[in-house]
Protein backbone atom coordinates (compact mmCIF):
# COMPACT_ATOMS: atom_id res chain seq x y z
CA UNK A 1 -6.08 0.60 -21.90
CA UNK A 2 -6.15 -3.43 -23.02
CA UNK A 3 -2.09 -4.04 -23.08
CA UNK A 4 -0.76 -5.26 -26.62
CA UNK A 5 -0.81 -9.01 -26.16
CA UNK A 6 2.71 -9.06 -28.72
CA UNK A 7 4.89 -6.67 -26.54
CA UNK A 8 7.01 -7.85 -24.34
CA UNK A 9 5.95 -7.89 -19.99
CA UNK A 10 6.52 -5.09 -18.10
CA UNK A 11 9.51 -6.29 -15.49
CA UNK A 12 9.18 -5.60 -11.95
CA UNK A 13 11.27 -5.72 -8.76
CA UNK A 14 9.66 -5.49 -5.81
CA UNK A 15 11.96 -3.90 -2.82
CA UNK A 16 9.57 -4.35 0.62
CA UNK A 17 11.07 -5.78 3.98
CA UNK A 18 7.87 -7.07 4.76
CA UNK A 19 7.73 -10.53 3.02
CA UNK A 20 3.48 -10.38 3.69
CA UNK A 21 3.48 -6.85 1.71
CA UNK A 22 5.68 -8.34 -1.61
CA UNK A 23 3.33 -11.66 -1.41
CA UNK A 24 0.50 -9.14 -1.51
CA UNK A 25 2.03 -7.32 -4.20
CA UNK A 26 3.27 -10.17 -6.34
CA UNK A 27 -0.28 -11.63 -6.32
CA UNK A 28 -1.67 -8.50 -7.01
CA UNK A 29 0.77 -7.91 -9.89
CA UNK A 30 1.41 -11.11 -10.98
CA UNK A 31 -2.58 -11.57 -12.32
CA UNK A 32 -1.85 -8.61 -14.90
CA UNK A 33 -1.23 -9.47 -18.67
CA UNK A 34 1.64 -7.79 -19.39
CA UNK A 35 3.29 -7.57 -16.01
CA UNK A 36 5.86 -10.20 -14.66
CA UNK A 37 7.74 -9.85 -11.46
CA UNK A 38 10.95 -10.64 -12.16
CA UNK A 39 12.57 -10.24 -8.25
CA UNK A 40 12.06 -9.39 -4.63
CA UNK A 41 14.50 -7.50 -2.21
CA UNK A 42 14.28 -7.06 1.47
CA UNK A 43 16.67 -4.06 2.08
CA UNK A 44 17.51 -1.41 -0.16
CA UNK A 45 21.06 -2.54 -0.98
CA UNK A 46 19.75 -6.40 -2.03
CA UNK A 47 17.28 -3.95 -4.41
CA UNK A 48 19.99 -1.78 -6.14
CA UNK A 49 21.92 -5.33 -6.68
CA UNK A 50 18.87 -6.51 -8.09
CA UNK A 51 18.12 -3.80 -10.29
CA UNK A 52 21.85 -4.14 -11.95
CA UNK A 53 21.10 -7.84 -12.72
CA UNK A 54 18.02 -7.87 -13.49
CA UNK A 55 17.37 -4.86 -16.02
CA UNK A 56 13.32 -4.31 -14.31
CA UNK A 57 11.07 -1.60 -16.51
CA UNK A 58 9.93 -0.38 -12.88
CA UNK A 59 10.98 -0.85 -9.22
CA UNK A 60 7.80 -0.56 -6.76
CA UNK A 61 10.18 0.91 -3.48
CA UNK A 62 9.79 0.99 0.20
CA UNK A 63 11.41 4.09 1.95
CA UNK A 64 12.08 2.51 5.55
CA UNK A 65 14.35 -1.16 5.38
CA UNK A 66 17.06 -2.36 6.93
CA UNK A 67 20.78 -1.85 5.66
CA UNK A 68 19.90 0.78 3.11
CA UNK A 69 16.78 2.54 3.12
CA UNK A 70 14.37 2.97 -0.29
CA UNK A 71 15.32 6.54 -0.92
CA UNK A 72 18.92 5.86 -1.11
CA UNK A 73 18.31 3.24 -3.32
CA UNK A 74 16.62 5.17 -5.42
CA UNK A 75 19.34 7.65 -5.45
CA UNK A 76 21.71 4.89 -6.42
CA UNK A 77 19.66 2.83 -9.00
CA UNK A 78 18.62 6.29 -11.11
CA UNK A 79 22.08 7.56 -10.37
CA UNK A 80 23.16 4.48 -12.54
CA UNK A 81 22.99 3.48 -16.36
CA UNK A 82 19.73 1.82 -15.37
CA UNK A 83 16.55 2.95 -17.32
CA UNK A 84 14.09 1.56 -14.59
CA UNK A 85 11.38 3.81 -13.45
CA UNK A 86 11.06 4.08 -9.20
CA UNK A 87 7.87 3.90 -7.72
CA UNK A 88 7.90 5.11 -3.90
CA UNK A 89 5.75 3.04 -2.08
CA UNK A 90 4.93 4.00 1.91
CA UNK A 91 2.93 4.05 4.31
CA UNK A 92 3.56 7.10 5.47
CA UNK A 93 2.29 9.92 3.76
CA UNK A 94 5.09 12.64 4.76
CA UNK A 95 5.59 15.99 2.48
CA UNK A 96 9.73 15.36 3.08
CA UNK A 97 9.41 11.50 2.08
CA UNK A 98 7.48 12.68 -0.84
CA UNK A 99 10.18 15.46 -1.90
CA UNK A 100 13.29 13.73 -1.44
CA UNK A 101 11.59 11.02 -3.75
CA UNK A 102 11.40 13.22 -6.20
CA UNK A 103 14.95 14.70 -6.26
CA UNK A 104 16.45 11.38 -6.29
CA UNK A 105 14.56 11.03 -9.53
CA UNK A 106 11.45 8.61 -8.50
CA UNK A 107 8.75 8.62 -11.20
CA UNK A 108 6.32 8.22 -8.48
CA UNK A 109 5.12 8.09 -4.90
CA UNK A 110 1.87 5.82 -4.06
CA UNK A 111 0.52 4.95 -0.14
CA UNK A 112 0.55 1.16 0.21
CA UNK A 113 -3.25 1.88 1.07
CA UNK A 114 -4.22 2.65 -2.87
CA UNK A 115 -6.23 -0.10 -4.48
CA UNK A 116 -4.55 -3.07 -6.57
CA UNK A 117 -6.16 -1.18 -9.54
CA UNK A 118 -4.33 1.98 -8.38
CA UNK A 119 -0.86 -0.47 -7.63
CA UNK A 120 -0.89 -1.72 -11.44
CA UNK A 121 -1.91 1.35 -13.11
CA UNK A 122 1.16 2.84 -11.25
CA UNK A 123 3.60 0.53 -13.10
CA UNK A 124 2.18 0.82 -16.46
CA UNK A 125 2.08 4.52 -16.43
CA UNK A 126 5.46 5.11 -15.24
CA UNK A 127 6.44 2.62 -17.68
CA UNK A 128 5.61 4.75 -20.32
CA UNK A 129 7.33 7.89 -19.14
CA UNK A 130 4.45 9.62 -17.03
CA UNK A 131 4.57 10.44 -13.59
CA UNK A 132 1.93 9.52 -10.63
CA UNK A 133 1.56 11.24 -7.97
CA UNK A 134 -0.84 9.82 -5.01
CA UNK A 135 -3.54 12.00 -5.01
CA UNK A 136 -4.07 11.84 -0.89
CA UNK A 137 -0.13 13.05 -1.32
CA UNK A 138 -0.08 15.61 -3.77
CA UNK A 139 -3.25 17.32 -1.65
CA UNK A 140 -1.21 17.37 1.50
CA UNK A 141 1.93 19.03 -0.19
CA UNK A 142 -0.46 21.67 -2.14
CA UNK A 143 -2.25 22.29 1.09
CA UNK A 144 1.20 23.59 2.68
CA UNK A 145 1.59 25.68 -0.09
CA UNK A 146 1.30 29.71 -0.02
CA UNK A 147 1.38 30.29 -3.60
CA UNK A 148 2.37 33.86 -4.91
CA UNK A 149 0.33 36.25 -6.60
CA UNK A 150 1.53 35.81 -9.83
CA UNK A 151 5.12 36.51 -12.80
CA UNK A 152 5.55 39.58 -10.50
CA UNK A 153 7.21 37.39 -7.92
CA UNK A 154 10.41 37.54 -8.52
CA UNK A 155 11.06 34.04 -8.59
CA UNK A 156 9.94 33.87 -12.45
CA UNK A 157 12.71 31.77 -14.20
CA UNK A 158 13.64 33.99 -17.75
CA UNK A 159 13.39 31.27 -20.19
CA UNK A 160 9.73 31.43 -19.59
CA UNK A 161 6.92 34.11 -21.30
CA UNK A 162 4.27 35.39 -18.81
CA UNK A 163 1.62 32.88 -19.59
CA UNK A 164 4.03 30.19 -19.67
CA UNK A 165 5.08 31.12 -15.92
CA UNK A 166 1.00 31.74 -14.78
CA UNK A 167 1.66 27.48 -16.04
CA UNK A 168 3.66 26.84 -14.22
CA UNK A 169 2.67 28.36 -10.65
CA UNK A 170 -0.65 26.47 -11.57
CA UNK A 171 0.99 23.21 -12.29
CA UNK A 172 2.81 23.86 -8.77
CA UNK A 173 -0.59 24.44 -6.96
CA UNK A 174 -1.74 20.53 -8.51
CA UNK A 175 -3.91 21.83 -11.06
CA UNK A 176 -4.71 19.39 -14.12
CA UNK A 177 -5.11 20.62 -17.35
CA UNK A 178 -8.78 21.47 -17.21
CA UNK A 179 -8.47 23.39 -14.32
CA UNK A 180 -5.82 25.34 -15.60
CA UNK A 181 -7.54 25.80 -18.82
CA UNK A 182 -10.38 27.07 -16.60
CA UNK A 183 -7.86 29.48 -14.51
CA UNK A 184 -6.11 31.06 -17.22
CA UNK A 185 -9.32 30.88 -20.06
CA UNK A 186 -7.48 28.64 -22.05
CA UNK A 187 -8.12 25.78 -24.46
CA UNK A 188 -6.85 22.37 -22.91
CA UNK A 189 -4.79 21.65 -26.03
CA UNK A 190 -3.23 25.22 -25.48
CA UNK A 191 -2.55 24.65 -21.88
CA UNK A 192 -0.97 21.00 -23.35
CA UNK A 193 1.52 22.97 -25.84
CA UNK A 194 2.27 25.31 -22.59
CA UNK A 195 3.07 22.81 -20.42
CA UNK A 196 5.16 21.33 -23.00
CA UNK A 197 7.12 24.04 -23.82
CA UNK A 198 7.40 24.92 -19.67
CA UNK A 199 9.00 21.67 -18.76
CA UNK A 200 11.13 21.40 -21.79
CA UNK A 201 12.29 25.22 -21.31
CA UNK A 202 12.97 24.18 -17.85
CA UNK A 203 14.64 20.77 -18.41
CA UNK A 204 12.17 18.97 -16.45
CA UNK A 205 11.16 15.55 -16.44
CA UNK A 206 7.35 15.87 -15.93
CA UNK A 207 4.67 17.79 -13.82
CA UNK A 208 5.29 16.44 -10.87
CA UNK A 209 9.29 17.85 -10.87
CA UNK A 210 7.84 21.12 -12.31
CA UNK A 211 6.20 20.66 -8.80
CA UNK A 212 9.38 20.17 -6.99
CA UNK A 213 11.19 22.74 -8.90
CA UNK A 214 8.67 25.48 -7.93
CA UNK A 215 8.72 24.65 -4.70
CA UNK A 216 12.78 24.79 -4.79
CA UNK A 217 13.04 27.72 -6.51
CA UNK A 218 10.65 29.89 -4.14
CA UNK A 219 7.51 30.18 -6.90
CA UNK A 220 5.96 28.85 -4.52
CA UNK A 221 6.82 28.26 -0.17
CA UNK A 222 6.23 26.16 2.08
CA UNK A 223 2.97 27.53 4.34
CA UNK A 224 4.08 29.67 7.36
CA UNK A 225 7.70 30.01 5.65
């Protein structure tokens, strides 16, 4: 999607220890219409400093630095008045990096390996209130999965009708909406309105904490649990 040449640039902090890596992703970034990046920490405690001065749409985050690390930044900046989105960035592809991402309320968690097209299409989508998920990620954490056999679990939360909860385990196994519309026989605008009415039932921000949620709530475990 061509950005709209009158709105104003996305804002950007950076938060990497490695000054090579923010170069990288300042260049990267900086060649975007649309996209300006407005500051660069080294630790974790320079970034939530940073983020309180600076008022950045999105923070692209390390998890290990000195002094404070990137998930406790996280927790910190979204545990503020801030309205910046967090993008985890790492190296390391770990399920328990990717979880405790989540629950400190990151929009999104990306490898430093994805492409620059993959880098800037993760700041303008959590800029506009989506989640992203890395897909090498998300296939990891599904893969660890045993998923139940379906609302006679006994995990099913009560705010949810039957099809609404065969939703949600699917959104908790990855599935898009095509493949849950193929699942379930479902139309993908039906599965859309489900979906919908699942994370708003559930007070949830977006698919990937309907994710987290099963997963915390025992719909689904993790494997050999």
């Amino acid at each position: 999607m061509t950005p709209d040449p009158s709105a104003r640039p996305l804002r950007v902090v950076l938060a990497d220890d490695q000054d090579l890596v923010r170069a990288g992703f300042r260049v990267i970034l900086g060649t975007e219409e649309g996209i300006e990046v407005v500051g660069e920490a080294g630790d974790g405690a320079e970034a939530v400093e940073l983020v309180e001065r600076l008022e950045p749409d999105v923070v692209l985050m390390d998890v290990q630095m000195p002094r404070m690390d990137g998930l406790e930044a996280t927790r910190r900046i979204l545990g503020s008045d801030s309205t910046a989105k967090v993008v985890i960035l790492t190296t390391f592809d770990r399920e328990d990096y990717l979880f405790e991402a989540l629950r400190a309320g990151a929009s999104g968690f990306l490898l430093k390996n994805a492409s620059p097209e993959d880098l800037v299409e993760s700041v303008r989508v959590v800029a506009r209130g989506d989640a992203l998920l890395s897909p090498e990620v998300t296939r990891r954490v599904i893969a660890r999965f045993n998923t139940p056999a379906g609302p006679e679990s006994g995990h099913r939360p009560p705010e949810l009708t039957d099809r609404e909860y065969e939703v949600l385990v699917e959104l908790a196994k990855g599935a898009s909406n095509t493949e849950i519309a193929h699942a379930l026989h479902l139309g993908e605008t039906t599965v859309k309105t489900h979906v919908s009415r699942v994370l708003n039932k559930l007070g949830l921000r977006d698919r990937t904490h309907a994710v987290v949620y099963a997963y915390e709530q025992g719909i689904v475990a993790p494997g050999g649990a």
